[in-house]
N, C-alpha and C. Protein backbone atom coordinates (compact mmCIF):
# COMPACT_ATOMS: atom_id res chain seq x y z
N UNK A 1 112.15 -153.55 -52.24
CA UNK A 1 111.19 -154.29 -51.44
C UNK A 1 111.35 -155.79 -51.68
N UNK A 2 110.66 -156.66 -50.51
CA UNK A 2 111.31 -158.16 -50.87
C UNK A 2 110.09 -158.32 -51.71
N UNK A 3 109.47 -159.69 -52.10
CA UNK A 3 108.68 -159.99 -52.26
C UNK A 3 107.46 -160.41 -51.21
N UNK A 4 108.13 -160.94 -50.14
CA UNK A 4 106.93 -160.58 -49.14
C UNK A 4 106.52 -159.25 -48.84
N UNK A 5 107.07 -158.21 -48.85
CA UNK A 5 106.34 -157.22 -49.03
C UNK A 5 105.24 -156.85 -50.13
N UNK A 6 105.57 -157.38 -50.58
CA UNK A 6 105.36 -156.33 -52.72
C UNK A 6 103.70 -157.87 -52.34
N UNK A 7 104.03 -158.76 -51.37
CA UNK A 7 102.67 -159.70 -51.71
C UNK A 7 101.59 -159.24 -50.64
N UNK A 8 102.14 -158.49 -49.17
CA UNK A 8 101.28 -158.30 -48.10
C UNK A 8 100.66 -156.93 -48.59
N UNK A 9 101.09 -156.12 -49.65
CA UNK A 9 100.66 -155.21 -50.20
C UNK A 9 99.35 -155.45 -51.06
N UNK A 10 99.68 -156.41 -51.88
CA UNK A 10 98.35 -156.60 -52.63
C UNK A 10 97.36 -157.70 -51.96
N UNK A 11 97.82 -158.31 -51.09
CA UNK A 11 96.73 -158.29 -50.60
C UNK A 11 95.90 -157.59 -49.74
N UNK A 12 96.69 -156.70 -49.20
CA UNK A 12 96.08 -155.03 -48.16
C UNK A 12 94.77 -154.52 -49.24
N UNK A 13 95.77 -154.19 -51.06
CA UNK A 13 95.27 -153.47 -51.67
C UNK A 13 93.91 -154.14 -52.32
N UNK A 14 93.52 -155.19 -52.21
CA UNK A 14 92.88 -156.38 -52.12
C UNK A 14 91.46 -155.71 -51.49
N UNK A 15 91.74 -155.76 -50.50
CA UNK A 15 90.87 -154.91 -49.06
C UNK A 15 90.32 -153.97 -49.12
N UNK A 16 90.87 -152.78 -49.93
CA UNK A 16 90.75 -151.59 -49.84
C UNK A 16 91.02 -151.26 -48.65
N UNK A 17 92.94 -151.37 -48.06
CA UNK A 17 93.46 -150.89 -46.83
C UNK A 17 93.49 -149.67 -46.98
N UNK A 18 93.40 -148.96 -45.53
CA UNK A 18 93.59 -147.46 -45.61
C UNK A 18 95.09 -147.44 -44.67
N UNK A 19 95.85 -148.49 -44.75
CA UNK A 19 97.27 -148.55 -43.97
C UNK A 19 98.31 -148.23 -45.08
N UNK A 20 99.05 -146.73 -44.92
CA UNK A 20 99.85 -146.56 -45.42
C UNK A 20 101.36 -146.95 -45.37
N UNK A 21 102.28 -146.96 -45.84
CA UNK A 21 103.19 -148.37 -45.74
C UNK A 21 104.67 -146.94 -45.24
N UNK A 22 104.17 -145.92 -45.98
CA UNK A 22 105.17 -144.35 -45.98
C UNK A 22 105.02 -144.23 -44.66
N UNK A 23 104.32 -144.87 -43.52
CA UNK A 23 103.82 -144.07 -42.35
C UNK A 23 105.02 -144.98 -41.10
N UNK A 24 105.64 -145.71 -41.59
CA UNK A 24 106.03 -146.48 -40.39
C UNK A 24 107.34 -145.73 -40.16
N UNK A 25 107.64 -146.20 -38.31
CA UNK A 25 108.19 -145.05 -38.35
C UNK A 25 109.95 -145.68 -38.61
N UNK A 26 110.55 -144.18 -38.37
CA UNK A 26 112.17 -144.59 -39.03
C UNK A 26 112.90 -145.17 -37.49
N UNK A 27 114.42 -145.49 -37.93
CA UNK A 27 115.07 -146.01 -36.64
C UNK A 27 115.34 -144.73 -35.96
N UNK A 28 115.46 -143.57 -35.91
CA UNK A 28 115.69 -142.60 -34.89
C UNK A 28 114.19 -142.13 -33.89
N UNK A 29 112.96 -142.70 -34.45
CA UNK A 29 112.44 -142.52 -34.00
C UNK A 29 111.71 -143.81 -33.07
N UNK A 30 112.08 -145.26 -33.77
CA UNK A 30 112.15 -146.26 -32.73
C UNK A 30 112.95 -145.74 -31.77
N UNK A 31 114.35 -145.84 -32.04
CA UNK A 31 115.51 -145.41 -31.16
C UNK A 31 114.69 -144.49 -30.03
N UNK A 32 113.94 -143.21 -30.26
CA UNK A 32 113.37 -142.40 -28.90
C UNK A 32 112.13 -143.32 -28.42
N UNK A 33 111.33 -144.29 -28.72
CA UNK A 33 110.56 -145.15 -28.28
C UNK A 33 111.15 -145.60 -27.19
N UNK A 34 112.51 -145.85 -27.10
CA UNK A 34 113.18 -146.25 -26.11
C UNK A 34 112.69 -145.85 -24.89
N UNK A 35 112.59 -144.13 -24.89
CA UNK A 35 112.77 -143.90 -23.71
C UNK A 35 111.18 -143.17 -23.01
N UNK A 36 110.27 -144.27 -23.60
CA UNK A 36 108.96 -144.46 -23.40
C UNK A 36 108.17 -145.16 -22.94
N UNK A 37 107.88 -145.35 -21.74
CA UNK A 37 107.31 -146.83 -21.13
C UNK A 37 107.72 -146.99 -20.32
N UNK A 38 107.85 -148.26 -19.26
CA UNK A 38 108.13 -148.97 -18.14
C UNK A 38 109.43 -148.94 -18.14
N UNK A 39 110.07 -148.98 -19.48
CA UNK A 39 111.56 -149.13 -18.80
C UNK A 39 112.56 -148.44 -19.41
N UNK A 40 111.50 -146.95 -19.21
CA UNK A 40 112.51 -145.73 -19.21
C UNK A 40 113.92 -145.54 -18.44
N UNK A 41 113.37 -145.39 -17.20
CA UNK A 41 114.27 -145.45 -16.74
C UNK A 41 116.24 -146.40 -16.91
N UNK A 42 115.28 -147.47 -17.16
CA UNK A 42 116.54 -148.25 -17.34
C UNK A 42 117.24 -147.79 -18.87
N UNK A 43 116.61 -147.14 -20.17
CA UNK A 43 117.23 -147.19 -21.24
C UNK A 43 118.08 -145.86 -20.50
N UNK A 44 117.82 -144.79 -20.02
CA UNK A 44 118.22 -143.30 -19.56
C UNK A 44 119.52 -143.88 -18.81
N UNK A 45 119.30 -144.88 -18.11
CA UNK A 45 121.01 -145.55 -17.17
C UNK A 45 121.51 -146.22 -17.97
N UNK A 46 121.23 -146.93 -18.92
CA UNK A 46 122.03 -147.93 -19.99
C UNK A 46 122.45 -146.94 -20.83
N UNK A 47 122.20 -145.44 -21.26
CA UNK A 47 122.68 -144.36 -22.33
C UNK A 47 123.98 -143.99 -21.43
N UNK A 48 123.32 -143.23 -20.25
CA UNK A 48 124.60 -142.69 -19.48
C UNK A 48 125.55 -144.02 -19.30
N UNK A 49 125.65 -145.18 -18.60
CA UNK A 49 126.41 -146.40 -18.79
C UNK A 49 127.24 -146.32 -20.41
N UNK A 50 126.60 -146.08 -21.07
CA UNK A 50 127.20 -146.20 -22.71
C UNK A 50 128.43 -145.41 -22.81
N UNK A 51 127.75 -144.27 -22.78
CA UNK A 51 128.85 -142.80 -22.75
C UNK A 51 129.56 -143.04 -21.85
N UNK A 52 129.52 -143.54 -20.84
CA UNK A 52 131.18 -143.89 -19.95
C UNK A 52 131.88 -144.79 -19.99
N UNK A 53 131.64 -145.69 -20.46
CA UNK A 53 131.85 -146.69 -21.48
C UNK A 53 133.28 -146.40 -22.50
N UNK A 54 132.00 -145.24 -23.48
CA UNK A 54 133.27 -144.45 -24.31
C UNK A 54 134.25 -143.85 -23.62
N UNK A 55 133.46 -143.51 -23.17
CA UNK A 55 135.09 -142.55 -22.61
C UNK A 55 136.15 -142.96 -21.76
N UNK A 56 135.72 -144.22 -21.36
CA UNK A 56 136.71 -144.96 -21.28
C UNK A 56 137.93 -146.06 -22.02
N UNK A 57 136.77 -146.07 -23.11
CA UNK A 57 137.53 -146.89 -23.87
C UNK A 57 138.60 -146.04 -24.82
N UNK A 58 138.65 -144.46 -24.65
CA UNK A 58 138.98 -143.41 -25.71
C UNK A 58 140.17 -143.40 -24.50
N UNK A 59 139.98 -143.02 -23.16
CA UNK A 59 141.09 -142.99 -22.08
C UNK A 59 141.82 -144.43 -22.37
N UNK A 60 141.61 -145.54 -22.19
CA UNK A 60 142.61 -146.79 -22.80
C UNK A 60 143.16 -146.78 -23.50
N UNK A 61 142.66 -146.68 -24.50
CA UNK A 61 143.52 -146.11 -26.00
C UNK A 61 144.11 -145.35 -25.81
N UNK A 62 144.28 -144.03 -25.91
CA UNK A 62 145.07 -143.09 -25.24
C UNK A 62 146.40 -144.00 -24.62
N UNK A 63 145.88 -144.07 -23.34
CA UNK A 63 146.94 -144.68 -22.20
C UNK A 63 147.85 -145.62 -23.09
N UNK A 64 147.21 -146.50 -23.77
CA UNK A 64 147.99 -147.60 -24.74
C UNK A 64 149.04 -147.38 -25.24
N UNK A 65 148.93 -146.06 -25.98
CA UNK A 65 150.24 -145.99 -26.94
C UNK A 65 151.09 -144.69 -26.57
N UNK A 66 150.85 -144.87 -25.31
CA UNK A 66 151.30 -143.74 -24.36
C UNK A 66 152.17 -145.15 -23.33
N UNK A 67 152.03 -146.27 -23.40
CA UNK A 67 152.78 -147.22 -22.42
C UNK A 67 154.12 -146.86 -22.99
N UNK A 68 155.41 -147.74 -22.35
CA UNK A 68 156.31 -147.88 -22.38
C UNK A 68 156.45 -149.44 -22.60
N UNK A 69 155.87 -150.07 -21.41
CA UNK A 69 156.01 -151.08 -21.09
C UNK A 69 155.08 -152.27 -21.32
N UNK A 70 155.31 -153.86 -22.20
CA UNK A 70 154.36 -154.39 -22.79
C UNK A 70 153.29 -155.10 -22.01
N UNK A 71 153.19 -154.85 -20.25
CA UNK A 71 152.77 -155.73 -19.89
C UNK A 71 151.65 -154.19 -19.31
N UNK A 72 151.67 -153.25 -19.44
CA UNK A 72 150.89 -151.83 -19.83
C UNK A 72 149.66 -151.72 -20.62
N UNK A 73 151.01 -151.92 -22.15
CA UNK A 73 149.87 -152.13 -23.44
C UNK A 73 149.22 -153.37 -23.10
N UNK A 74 149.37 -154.20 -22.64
CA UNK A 74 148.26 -155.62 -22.59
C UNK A 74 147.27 -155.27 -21.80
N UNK A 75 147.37 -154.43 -20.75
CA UNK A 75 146.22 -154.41 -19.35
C UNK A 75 145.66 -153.05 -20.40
N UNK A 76 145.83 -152.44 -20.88
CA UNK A 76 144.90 -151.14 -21.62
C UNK A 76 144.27 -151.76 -22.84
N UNK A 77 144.89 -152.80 -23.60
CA UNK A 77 144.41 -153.88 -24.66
C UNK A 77 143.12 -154.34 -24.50
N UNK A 78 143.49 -155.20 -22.95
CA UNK A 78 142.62 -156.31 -22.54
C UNK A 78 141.19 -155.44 -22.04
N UNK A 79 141.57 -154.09 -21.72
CA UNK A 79 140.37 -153.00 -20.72
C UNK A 79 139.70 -152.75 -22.25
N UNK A 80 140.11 -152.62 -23.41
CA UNK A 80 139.43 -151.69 -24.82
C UNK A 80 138.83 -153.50 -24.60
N UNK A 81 139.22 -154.07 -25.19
CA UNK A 81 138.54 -155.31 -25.51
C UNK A 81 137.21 -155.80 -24.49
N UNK A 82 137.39 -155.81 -23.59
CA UNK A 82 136.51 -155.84 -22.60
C UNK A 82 135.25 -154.68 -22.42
N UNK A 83 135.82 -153.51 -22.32
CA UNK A 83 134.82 -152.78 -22.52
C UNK A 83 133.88 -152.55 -23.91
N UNK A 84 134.33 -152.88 -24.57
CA UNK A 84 133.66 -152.87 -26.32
C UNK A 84 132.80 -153.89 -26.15
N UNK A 85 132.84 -155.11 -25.19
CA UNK A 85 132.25 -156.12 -25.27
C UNK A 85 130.92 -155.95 -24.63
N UNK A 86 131.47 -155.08 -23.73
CA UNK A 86 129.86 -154.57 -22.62
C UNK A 86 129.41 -153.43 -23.58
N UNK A 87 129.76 -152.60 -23.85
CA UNK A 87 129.49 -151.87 -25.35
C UNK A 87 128.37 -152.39 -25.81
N UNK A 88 128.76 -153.45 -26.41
CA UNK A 88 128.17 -154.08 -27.60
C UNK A 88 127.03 -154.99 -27.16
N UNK A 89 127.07 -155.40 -25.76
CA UNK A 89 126.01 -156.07 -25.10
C UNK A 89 124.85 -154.66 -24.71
N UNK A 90 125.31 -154.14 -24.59
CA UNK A 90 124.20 -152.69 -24.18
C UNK A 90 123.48 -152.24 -25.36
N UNK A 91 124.23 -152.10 -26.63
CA UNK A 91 123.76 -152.17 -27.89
C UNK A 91 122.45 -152.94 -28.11
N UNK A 92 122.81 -153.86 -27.90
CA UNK A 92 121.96 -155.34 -28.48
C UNK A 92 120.48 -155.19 -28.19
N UNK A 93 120.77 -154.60 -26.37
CA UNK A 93 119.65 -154.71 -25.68
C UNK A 93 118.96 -153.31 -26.31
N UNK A 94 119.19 -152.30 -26.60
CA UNK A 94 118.55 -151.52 -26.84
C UNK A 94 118.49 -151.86 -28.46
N UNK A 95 118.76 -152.93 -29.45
CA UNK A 95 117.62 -153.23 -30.51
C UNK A 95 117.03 -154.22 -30.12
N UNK A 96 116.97 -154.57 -28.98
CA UNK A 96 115.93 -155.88 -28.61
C UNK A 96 115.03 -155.15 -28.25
N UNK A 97 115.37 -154.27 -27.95
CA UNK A 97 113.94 -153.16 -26.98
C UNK A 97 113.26 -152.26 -28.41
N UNK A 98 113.84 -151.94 -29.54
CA UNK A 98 113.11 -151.71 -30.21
C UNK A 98 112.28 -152.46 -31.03
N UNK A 99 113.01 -154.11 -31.28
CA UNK A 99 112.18 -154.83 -32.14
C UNK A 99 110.93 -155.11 -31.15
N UNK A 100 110.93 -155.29 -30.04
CA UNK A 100 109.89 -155.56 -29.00
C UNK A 100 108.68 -154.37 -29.15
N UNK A 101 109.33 -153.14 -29.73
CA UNK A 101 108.15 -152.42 -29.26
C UNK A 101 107.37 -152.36 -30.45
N UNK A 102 108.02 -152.76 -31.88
CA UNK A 102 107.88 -152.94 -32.99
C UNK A 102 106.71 -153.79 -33.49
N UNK A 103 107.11 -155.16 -32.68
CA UNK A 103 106.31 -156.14 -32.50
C UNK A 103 105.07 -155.54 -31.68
N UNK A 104 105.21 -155.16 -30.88
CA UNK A 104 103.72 -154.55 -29.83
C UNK A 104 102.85 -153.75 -30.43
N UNK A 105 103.67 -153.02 -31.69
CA UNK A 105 102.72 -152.02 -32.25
C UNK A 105 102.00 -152.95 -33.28
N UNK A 106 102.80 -153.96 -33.93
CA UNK A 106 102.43 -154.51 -34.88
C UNK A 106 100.85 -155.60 -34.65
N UNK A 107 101.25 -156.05 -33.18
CA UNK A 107 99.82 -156.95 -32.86
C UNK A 107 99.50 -155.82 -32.58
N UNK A 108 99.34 -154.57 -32.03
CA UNK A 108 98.03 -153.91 -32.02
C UNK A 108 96.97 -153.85 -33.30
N UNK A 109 97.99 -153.24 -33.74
CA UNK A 109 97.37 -153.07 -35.75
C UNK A 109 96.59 -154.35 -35.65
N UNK A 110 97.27 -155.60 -35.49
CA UNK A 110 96.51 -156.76 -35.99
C UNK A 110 95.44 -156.78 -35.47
N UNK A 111 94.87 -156.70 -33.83
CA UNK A 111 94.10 -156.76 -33.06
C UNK A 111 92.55 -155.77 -33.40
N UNK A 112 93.19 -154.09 -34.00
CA UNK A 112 92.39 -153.59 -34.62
C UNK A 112 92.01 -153.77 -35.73
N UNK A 113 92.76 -154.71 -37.05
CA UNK A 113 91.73 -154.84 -38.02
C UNK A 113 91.00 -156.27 -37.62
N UNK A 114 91.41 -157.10 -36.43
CA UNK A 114 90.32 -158.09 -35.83
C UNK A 114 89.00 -157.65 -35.44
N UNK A 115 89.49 -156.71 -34.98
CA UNK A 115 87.93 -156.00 -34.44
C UNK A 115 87.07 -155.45 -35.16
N UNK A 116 87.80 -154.60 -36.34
CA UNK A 116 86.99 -154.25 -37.36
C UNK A 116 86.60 -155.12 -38.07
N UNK A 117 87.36 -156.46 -38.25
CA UNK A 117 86.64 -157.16 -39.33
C UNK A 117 85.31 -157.89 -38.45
N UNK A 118 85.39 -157.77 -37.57
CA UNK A 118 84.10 -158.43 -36.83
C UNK A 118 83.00 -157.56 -36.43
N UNK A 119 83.11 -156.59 -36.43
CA UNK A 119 81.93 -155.50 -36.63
C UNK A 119 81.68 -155.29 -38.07
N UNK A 120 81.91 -155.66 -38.97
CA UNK A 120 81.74 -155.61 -40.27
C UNK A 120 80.75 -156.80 -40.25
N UNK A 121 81.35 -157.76 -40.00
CA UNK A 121 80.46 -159.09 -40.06
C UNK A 121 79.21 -158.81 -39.34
């Protein structure tokens, strides 16, 4: 744990929080958050997009060292390189979409111990 943790702890424990820290959830289960909300749809076409993706980039490869000819291996080179790149941009977006939802859960939490602390008062 960093130390900002090991400090937002005691001061929770401070409180007498009833927020358990064991409860948050793991990345496979952000990861299915994905495909929850408004822009389901789009993570369900960016997965299938992914997987063809691969399998294209597994058919390039392939084809590559299956050329003869070097101006072959460059156009199957330049297709792996290129496609890894959209790859990796599709990636991104789906941990931008989890830190986002991360964040959403996180001001909720905040919003509810706002409220509670003001009905307390």
């Amino acid at each position: 744990m960093s130390k900002l943790d090991d400090d937002i702890r005691k001061a929770l424990a401070g409180e007498e929080s009833d927020y358990d820290f064991d409860q948050e959830e793991g990345l496979f289960r952000q990861w299915a958050g994905i495909y929850h909300g408004k822009l389901r749809w789009m993570a369900i076409a960016v997965t299938i997009e992914s997987i063809v993706i691969i399998v294209l980039i597994v058919l390039a490869g392939i084809e590559f060292f299956q050329a003869v000819e070097t101006k072959w291996q460059i156009f199957y080179a330049t297709g792996i390189v290129l496609l890894a790149g959209i790859l990796l941009l599709i990636k991104m977006w789906g941990w931008m979409q989890m830190n986002h939802n991360s964040l959403q859960r996180e001001i909720k939490r905040l919003e509810l111990r706002i409220v509670e602390s003001r009905k307390q008062d």
